[in-house]
C-alpha atoms as a PDB file:
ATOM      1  CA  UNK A   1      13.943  -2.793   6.113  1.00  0.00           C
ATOM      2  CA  UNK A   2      15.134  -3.370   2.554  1.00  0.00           C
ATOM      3  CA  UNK A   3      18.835  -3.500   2.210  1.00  0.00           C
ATOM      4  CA  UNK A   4      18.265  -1.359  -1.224  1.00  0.00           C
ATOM      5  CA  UNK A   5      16.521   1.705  -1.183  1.00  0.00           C
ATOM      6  CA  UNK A   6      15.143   1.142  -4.555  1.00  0.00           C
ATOM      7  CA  UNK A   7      13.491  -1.648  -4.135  1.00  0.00           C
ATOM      8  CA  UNK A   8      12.154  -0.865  -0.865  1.00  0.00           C
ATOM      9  CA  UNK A   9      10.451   2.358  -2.168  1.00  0.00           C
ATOM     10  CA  UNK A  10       8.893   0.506  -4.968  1.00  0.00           C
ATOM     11  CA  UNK A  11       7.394  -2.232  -2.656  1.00  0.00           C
ATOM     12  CA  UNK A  12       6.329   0.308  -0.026  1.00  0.00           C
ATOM     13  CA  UNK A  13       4.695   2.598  -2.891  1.00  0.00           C
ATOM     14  CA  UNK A  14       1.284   1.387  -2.619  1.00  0.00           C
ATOM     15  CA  UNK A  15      -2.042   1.946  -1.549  1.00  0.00           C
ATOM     16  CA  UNK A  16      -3.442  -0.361   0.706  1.00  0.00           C
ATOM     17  CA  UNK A  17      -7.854  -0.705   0.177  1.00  0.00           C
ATOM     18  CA  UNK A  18      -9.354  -0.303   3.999  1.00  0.00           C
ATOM     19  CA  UNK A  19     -12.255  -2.922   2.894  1.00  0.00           C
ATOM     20  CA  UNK A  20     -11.009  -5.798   1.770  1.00  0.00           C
ATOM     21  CA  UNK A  21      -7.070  -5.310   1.868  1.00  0.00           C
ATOM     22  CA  UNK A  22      -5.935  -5.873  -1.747  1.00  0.00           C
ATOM     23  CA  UNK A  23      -2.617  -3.611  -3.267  1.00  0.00           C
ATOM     24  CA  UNK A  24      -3.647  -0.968  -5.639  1.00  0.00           C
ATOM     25  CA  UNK A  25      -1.169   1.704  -7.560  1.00  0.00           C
ATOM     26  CA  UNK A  26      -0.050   4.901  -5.476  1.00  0.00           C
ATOM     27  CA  UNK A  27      -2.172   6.809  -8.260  1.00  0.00           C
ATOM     28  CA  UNK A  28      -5.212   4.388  -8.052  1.00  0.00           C
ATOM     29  CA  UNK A  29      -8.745   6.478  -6.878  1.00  0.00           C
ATOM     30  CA  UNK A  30     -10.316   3.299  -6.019  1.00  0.00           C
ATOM     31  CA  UNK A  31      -9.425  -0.097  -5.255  1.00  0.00           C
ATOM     32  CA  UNK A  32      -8.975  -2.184  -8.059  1.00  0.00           C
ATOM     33  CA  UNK A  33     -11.232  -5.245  -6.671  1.00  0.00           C
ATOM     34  CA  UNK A  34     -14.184  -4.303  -4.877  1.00  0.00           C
ATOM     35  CA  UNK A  35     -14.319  -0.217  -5.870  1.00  0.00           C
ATOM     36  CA  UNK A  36     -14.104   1.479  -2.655  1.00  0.00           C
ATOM     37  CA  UNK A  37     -12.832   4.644  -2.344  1.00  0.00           C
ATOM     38  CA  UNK A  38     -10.713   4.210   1.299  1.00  0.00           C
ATOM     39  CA  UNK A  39      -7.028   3.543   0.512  1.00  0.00           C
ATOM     40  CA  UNK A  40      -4.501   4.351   2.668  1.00  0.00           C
ATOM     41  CA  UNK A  41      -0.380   4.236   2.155  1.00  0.00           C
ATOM     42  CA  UNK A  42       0.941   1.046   2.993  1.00  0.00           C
ATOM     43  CA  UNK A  43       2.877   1.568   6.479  1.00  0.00           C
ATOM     44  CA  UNK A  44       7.170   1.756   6.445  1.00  0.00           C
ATOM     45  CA  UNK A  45       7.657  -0.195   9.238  1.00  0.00           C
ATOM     46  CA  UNK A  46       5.593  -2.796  11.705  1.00  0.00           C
ATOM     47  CA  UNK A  47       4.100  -1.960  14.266  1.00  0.00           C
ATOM     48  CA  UNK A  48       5.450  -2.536  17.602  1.00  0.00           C
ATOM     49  CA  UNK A  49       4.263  -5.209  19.816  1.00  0.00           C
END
């Protein structure tokens, strides 16, 4: 966790491409790099071990 919530939302404001894992806009309809359509919302926190 970010120590400013500004900057945290901004970095955690992307979509994530399922196939090959690049960082695409939160308004992007496909990824940016290969063209697939499965993005998901990069996750808040890690997940636990």
């Amino acid at each position: 966790m970010a120590k400013f919530p500004e900057p945290e939302k901004e970095i955690n404001d992307v979509l994530i491409c399922m196939r090959c894992k690049a960082r695409n806009s939160k308004t992007a309809k496909a990824c940016r790099k290969c063209g697939a359509i499965y993005l998901r919302k990069k996750r808040k926190q890690a997940k636990a071990k």
